[in-house]
C-alpha atoms as a PDB file:
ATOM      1  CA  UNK A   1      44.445  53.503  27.957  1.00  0.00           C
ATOM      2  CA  UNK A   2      43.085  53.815  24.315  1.00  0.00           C
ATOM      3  CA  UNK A   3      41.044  56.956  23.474  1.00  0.00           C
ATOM      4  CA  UNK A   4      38.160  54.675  22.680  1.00  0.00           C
ATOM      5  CA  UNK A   5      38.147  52.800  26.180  1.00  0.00           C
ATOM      6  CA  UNK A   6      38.697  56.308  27.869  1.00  0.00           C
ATOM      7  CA  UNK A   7      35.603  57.547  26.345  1.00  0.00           C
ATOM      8  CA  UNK A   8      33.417  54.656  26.757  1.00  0.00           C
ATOM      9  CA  UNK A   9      34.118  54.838  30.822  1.00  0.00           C
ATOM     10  CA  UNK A  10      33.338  57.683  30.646  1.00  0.00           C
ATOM     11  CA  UNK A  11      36.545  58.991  32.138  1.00  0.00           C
ATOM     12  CA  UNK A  12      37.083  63.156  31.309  1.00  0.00           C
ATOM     13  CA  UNK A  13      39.576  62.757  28.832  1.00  0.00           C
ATOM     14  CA  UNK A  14      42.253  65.708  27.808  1.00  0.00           C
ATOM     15  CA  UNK A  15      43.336  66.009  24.065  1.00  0.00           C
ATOM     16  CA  UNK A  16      46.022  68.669  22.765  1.00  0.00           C
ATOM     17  CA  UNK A  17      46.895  69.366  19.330  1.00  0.00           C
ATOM     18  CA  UNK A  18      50.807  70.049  17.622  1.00  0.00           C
ATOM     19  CA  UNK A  19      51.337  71.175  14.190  1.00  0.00           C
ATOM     20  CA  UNK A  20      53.353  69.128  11.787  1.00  0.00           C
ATOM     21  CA  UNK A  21      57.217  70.437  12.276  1.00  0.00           C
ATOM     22  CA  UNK A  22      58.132  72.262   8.896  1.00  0.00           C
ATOM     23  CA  UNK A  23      61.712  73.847   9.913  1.00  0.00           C
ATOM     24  CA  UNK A  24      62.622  71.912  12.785  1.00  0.00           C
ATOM     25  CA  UNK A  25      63.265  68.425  13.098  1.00  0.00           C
ATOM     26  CA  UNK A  26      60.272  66.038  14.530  1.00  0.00           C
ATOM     27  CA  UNK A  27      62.097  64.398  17.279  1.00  0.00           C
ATOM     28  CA  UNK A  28      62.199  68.195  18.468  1.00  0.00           C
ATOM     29  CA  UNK A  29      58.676  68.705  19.185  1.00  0.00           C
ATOM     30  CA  UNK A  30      58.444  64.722  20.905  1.00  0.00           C
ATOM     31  CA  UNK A  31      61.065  66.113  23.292  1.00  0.00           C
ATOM     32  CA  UNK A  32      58.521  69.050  24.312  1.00  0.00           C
ATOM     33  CA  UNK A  33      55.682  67.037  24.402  1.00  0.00           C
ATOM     34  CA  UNK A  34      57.401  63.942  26.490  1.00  0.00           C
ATOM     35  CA  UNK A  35      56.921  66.412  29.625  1.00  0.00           C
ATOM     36  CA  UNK A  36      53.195  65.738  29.557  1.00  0.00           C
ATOM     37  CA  UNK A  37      53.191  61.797  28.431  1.00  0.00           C
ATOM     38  CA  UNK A  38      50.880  59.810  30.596  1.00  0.00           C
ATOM     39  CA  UNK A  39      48.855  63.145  31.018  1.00  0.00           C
ATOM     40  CA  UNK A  40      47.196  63.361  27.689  1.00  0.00           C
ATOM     41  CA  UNK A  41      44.804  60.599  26.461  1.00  0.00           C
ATOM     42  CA  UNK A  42      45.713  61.557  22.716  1.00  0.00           C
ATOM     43  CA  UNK A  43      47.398  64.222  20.592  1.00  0.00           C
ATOM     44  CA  UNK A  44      45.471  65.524  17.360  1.00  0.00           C
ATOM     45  CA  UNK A  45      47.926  66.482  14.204  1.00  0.00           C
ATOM     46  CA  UNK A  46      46.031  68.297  11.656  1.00  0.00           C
ATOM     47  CA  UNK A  47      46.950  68.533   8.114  1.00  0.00           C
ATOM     48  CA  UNK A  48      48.895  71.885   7.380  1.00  0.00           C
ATOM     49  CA  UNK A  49      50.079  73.570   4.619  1.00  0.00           C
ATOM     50  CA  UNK A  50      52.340  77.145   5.200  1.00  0.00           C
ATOM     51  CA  UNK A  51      53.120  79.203   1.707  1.00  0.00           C
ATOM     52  CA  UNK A  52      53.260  76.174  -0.313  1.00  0.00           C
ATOM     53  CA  UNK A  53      55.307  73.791   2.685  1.00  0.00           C
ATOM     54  CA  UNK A  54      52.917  70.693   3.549  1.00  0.00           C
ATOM     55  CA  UNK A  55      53.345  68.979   6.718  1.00  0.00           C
ATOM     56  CA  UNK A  56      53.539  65.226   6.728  1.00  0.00           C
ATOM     57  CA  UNK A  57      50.688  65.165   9.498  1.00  0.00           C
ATOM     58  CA  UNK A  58      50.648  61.158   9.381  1.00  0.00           C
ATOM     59  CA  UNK A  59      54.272  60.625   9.693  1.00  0.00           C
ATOM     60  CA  UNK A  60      53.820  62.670  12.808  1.00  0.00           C
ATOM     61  CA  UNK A  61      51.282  60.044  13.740  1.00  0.00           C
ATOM     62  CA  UNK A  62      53.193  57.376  13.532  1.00  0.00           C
ATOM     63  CA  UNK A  63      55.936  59.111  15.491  1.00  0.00           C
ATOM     64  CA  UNK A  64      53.864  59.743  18.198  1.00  0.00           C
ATOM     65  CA  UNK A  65      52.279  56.316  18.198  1.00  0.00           C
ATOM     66  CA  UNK A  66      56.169  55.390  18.455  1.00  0.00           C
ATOM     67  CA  UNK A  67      56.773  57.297  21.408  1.00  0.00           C
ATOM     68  CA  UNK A  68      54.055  56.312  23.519  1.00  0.00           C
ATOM     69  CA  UNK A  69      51.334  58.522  22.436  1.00  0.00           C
ATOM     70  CA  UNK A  70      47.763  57.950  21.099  1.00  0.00           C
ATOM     71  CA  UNK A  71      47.468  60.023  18.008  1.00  0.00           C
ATOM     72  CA  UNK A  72      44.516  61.721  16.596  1.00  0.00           C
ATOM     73  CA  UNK A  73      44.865  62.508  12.661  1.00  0.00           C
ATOM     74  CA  UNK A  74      42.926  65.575  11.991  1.00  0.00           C
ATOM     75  CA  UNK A  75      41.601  66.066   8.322  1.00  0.00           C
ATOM     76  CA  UNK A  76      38.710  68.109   6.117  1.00  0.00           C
ATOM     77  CA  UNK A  77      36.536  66.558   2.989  1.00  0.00           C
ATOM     78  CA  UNK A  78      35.590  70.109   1.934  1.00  0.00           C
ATOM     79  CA  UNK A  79      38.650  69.535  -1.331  1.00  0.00           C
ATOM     80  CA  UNK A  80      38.885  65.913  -1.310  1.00  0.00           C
ATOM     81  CA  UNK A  81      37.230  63.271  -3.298  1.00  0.00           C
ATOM     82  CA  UNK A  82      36.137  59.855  -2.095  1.00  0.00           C
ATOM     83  CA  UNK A  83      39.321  58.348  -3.415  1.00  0.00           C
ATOM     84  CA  UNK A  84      41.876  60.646  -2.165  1.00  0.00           C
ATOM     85  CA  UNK A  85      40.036  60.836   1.363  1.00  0.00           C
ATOM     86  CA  UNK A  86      39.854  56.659   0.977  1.00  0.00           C
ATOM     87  CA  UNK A  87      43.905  57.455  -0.184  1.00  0.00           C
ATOM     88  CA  UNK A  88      44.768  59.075   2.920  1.00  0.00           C
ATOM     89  CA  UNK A  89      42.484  56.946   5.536  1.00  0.00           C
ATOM     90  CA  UNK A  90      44.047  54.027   4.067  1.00  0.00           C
ATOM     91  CA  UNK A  91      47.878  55.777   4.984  1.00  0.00           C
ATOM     92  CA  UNK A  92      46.949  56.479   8.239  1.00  0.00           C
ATOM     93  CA  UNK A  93      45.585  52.937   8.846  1.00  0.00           C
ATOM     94  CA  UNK A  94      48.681  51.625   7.680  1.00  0.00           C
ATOM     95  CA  UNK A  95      50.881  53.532  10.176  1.00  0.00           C
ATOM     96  CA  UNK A  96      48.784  52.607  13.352  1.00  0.00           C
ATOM     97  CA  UNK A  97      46.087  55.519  13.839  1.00  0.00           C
ATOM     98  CA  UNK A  98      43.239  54.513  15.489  1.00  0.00           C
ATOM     99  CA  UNK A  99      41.637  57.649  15.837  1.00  0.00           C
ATOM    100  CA  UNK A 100      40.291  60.440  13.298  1.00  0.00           C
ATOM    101  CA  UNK A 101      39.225  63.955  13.552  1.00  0.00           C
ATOM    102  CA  UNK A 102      36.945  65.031  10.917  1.00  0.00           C
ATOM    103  CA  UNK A 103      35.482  68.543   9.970  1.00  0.00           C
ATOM    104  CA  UNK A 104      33.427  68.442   7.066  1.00  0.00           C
ATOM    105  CA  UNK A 105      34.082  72.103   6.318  1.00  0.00           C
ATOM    106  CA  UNK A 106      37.527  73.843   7.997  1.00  0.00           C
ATOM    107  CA  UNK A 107      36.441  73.481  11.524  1.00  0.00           C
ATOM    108  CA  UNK A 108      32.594  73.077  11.944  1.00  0.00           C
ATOM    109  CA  UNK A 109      29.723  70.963  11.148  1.00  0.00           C
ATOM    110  CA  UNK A 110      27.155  73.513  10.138  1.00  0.00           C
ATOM    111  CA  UNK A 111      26.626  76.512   8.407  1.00  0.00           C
ATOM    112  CA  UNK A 112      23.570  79.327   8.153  1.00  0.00           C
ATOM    113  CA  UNK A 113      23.692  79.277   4.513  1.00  0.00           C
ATOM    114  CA  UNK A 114      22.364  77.074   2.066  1.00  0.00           C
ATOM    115  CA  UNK A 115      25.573  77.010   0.191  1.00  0.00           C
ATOM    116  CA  UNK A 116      27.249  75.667   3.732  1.00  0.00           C
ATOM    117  CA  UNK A 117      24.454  73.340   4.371  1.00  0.00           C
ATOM    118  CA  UNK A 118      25.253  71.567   0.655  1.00  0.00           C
ATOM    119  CA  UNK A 119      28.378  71.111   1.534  1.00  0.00           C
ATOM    120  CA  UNK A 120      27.538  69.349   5.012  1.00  0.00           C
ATOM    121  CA  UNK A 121      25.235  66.537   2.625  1.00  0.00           C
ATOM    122  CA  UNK A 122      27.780  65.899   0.241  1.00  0.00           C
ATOM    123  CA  UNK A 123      30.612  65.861   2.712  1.00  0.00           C
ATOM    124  CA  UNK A 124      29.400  63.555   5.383  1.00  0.00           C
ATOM    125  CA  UNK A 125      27.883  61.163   2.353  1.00  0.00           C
ATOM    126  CA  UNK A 126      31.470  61.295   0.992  1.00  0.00           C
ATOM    127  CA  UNK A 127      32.677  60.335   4.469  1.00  0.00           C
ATOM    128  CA  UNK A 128      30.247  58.003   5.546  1.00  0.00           C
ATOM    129  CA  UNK A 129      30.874  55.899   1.842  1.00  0.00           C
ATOM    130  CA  UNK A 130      34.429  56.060   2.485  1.00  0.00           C
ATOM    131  CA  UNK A 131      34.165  54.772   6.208  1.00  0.00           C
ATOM    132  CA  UNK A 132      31.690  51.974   5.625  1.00  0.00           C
ATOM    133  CA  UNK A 133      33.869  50.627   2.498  1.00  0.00           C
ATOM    134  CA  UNK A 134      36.811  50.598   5.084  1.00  0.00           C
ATOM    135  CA  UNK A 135      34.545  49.085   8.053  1.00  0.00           C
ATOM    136  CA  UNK A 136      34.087  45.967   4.992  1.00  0.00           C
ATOM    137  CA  UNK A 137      37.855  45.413   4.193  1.00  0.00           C
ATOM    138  CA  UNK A 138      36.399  47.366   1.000  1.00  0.00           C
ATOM    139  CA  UNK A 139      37.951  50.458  -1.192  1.00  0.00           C
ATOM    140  CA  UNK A 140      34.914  52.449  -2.494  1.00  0.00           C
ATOM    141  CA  UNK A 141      35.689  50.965  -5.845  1.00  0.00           C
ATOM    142  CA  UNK A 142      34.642  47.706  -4.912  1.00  0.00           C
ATOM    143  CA  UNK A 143      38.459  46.330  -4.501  1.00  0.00           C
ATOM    144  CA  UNK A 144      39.228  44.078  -1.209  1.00  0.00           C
ATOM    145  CA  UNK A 145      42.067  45.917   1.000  1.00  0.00           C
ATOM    146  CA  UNK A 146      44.316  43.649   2.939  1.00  0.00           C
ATOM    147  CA  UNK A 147      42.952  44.295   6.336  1.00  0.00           C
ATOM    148  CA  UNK A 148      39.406  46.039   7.388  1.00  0.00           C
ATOM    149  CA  UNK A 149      39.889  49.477   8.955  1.00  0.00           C
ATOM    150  CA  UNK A 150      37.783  51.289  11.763  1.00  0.00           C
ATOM    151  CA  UNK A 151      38.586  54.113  13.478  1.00  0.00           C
ATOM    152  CA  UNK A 152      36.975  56.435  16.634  1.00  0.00           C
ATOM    153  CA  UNK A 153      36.128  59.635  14.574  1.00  0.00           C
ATOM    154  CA  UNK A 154      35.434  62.548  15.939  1.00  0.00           C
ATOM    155  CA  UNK A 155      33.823  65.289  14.761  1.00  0.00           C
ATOM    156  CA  UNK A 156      33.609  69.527  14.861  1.00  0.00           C
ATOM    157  CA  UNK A 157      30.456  71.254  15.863  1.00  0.00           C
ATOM    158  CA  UNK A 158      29.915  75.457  16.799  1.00  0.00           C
ATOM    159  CA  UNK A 159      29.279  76.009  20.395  1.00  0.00           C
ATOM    160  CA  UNK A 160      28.704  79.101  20.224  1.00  0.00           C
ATOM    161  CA  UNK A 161      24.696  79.010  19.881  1.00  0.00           C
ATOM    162  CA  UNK A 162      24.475  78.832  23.504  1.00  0.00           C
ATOM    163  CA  UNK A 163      20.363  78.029  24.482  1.00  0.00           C
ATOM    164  CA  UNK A 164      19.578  79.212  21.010  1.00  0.00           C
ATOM    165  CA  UNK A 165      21.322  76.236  18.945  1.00  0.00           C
ATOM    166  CA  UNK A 166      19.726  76.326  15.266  1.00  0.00           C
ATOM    167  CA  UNK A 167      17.497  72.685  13.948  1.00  0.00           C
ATOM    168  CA  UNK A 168      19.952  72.513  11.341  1.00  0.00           C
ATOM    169  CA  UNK A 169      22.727  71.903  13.368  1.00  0.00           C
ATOM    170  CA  UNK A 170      21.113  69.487  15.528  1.00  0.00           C
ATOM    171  CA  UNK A 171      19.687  67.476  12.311  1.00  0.00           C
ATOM    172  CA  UNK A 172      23.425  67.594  11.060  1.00  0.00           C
ATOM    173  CA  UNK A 173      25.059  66.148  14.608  1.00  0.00           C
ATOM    174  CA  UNK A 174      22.159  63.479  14.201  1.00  0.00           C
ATOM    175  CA  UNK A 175      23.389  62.549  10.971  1.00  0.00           C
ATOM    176  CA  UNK A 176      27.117  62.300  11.876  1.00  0.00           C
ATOM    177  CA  UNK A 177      25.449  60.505  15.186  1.00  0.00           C
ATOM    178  CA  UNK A 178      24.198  58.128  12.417  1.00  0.00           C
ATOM    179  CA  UNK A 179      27.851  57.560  10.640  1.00  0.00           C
ATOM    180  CA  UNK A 180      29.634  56.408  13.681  1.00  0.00           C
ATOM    181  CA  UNK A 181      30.651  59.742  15.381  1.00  0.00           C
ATOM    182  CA  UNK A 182      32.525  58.965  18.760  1.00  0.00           C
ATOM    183  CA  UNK A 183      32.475  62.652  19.738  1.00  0.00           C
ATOM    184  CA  UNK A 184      31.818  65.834  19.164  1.00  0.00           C
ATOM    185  CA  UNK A 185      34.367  68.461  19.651  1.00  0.00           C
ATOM    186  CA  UNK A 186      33.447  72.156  19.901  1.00  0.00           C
ATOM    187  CA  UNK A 187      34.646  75.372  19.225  1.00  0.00           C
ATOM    188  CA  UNK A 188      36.584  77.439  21.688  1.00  0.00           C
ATOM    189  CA  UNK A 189      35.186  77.747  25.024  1.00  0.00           C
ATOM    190  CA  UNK A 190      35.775  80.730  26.668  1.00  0.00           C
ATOM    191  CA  UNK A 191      32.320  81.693  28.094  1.00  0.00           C
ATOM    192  CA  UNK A 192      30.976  78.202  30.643  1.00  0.00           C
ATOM    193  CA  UNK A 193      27.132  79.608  31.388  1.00  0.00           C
ATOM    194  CA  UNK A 194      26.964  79.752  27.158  1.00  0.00           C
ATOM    195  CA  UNK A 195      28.435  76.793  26.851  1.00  0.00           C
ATOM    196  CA  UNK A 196      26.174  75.013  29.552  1.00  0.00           C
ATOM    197  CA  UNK A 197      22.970  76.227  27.530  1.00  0.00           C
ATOM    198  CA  UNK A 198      24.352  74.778  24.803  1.00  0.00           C
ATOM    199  CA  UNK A 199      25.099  71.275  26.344  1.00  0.00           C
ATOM    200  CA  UNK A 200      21.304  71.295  27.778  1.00  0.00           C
ATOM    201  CA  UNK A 201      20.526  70.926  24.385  1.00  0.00           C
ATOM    202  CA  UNK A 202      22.484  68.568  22.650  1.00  0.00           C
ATOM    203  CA  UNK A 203      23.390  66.015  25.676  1.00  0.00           C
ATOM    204  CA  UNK A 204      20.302  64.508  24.087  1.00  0.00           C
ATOM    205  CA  UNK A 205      22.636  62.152  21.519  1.00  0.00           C
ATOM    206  CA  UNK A 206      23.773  60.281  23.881  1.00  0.00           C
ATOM    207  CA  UNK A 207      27.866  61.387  21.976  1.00  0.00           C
ATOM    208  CA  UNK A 208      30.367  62.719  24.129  1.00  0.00           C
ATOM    209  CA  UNK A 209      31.623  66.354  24.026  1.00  0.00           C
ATOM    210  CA  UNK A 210      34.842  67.593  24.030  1.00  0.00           C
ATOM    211  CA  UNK A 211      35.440  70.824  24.488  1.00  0.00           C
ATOM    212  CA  UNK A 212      38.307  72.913  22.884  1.00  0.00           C
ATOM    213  CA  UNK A 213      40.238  75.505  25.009  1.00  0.00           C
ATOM    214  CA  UNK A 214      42.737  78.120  23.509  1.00  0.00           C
ATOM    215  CA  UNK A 215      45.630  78.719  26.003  1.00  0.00           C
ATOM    216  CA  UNK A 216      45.093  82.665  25.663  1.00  0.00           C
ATOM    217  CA  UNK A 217      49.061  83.913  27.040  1.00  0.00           C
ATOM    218  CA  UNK A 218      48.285  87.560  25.676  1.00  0.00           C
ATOM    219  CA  UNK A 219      45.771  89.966  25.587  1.00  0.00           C
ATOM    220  CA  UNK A 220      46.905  90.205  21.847  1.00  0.00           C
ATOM    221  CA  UNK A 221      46.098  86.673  21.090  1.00  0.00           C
ATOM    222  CA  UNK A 222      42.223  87.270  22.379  1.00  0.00           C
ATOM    223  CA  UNK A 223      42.044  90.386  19.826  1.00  0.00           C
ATOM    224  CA  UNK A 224      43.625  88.870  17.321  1.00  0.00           C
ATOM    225  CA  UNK A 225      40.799  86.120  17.675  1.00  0.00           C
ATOM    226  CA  UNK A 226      37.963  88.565  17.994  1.00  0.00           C
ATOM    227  CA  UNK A 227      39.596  89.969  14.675  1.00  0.00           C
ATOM    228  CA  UNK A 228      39.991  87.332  12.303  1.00  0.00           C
ATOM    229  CA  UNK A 229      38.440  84.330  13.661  1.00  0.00           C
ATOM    230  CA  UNK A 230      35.004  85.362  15.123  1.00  0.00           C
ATOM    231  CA  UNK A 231      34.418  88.640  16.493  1.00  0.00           C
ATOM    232  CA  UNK A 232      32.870  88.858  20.441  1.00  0.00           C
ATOM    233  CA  UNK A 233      34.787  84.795  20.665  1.00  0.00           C
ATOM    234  CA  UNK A 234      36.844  85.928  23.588  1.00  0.00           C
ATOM    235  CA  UNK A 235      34.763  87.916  26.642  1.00  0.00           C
ATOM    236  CA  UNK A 236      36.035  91.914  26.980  1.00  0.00           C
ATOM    237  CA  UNK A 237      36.940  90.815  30.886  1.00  0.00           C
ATOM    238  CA  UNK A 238      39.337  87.788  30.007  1.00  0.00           C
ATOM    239  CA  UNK A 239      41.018  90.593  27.736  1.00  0.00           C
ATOM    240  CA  UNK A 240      41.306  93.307  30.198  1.00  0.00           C
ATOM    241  CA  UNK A 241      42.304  90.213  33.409  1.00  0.00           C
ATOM    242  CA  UNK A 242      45.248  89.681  30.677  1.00  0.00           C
ATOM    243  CA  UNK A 243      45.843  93.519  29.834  1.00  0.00           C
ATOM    244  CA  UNK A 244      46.138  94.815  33.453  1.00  0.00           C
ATOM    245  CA  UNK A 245      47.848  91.349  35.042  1.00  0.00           C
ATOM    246  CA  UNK A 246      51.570  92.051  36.242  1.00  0.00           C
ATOM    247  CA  UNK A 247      52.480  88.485  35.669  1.00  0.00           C
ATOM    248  CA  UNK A 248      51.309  87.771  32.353  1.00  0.00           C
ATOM    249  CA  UNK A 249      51.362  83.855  32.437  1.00  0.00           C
ATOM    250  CA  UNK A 250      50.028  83.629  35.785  1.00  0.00           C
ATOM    251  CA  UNK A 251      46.849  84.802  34.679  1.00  0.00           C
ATOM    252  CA  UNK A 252      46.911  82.984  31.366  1.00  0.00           C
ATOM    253  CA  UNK A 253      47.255  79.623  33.871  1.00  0.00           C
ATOM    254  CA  UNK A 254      44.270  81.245  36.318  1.00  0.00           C
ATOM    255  CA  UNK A 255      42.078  81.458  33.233  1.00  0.00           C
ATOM    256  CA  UNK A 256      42.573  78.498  31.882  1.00  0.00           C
ATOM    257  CA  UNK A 257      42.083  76.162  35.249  1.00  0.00           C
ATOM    258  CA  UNK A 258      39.106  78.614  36.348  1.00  0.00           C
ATOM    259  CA  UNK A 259      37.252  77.537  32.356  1.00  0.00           C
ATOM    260  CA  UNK A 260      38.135  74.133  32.801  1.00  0.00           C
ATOM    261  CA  UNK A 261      36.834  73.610  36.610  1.00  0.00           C
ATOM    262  CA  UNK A 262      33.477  74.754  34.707  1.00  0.00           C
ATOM    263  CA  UNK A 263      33.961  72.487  32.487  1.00  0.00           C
ATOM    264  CA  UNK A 264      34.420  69.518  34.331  1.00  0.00           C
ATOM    265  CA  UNK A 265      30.508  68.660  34.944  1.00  0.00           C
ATOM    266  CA  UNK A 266      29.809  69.564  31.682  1.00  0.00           C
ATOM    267  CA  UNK A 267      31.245  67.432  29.342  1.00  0.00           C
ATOM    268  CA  UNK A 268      33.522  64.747  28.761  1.00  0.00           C
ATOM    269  CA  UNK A 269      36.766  66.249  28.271  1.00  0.00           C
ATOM    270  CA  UNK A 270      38.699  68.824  26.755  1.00  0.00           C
ATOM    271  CA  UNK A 271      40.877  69.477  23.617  1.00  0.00           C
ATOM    272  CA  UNK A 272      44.037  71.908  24.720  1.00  0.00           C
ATOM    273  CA  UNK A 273      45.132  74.588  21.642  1.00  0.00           C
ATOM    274  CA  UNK A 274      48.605  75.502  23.710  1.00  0.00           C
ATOM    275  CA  UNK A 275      49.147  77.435  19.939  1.00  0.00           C
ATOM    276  CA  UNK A 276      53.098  76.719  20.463  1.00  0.00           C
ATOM    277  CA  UNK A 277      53.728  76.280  23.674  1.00  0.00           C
ATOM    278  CA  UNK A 278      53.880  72.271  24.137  1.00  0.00           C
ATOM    279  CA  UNK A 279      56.787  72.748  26.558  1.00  0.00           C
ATOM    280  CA  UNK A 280      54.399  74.884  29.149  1.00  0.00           C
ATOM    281  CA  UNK A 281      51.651  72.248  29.079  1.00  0.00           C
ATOM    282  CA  UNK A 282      52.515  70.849  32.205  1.00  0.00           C
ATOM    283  CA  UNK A 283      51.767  73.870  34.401  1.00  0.00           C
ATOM    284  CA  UNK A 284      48.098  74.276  32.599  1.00  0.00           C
ATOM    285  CA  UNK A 285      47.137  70.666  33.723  1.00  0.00           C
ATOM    286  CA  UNK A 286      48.739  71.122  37.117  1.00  0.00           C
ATOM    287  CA  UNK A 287      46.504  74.178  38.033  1.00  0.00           C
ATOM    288  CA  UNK A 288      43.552  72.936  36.459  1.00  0.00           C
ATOM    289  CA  UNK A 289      44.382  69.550  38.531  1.00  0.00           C
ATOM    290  CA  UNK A 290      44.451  67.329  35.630  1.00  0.00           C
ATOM    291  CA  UNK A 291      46.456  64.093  36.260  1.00  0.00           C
END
């Protein structure tokens, strides 16, 4: 079933993410991720760059569209201008994505500054030109393409606001609302009652949420988060249940199926960051009894 149809019956989809293989060979990481085929309603590639190295994140696309999966190309307008985001929509089209994955800054909608909130106007204009030209059979310059090109995009939005999400933010998930947005996905989830505030609020588009879960294996993978990603992100007792447990997976498993049985009458699915480990997949959805 198509990522589109899933979300239009409503059905509580599951996403995961892979990076773009830069030292191994591609077919490697389809051979880790054919344990959990069937189980996943699509698999997001962002674009990646390591010390200079760029991923080809839409050859990986294709590949997985080859093998049976339904991709998810993951891209940013932040350093792109409407031609080279039209460049790379067009290359996607062309090798069978359906689906696209948005941010319009590196992985949120909104911002508290009026530098970030800029951005957000001239990013989802750029975005929404670019997608509308496509939706016409149109490049932005006017020029017919050979075959119209739509796509179920998705887009980023911060969770963490629980009850106290700013106007700002809602105005910008209106707007993206307004360009076509097929759902929003949010920021880790680590903390459900937050995260339930925060759905009170913004249920009221009518767009389906996704929300993303980090497969925490370590209690040095939650500090490392509090440390350079956002400080306070992952609760002190998930880090100590982690620190103290004898069987280290065990309780990375018991975490994750105890967030996403929260979850489940929440939203409308969730986005799975297994951060390398593709191959242990399968024993995350089988406690959280998904598929």
């Amino acid at each position: 079933m198509k990522l589109k149809e899933s979300l239009e019956k409503k059905k509580f989809v599951v996403t995961s993410e892979v990076q773009a293989p830069v030292d191994e060979e591609p077919q490697e990481l389809i051979k880790r991720l054919e344990l959990v085929r069937g189980r996943v309603d699509g698999v997001t590639v962002p674009e990646l760059e390591i010390e200079g190295i760029v991923g080809d994140s839409i050859k990986i696309c294709d590949l997985l569209r080859q093998n049976r999966f339904e991709s998810i190309y993951q891209t940013t307008t932040r350093d792109k201008s409407r031609p080279q985001l039209q460049k790379d929509l067009l290359l996607a089209h062309k090798s069978g994505v359906e689906n696209l994955l948005v941010f319009t800054e590196d992985y949120r909608i909104t911002g508290d500054s009026l530098q970030e909130m800029m951005f957000f106007h001239v990013d989802s204009a750029k975005l929404s030109s670019v997608l509308e030209h496509m939706r016409k059979g149109l490049t932005v310059e006017g020029n017919e393409l050979s075959s119209k090109a739509e796509f179920v995009l998705g887009s980023g939005i911060e969770s963490g606001w629980g009850k106290n999400v700013p106007e700002l933010e809602m105005k910008e998930m209106e707007e993206m609302t307004k360009i076509g947005t097929g759902y929003f996905l949010t920021t880790p989830v680590f903390d459900v009652a937050l995260f339930e505030k925060f759905m009170k609020q913004v249920n009221t588009f009518g767009v389906p949420v996704i929300a993303e879960i980090m497969i925490l294996r370590t209690a040095g993978m939650a500090h490392f988060l509090n440390r350079h990603f956002k400080s306070g992100l992952v609760p002190d007792w998930i880090i100590k249940k982690l620190s103290s447990a004898p069987d280290k997976q065990k309780a990375s498993i018991e975490l994750f199926a105890d967030i996403v049985k929260g979850l489940k009458d929440l939203c409308q699915g969730i986005h799975i960051i297994t951060i390398g480990g593709e191959e242990k997949l399968r024993h995350y959805l089988d406690a959280a009894k998904l598929k």
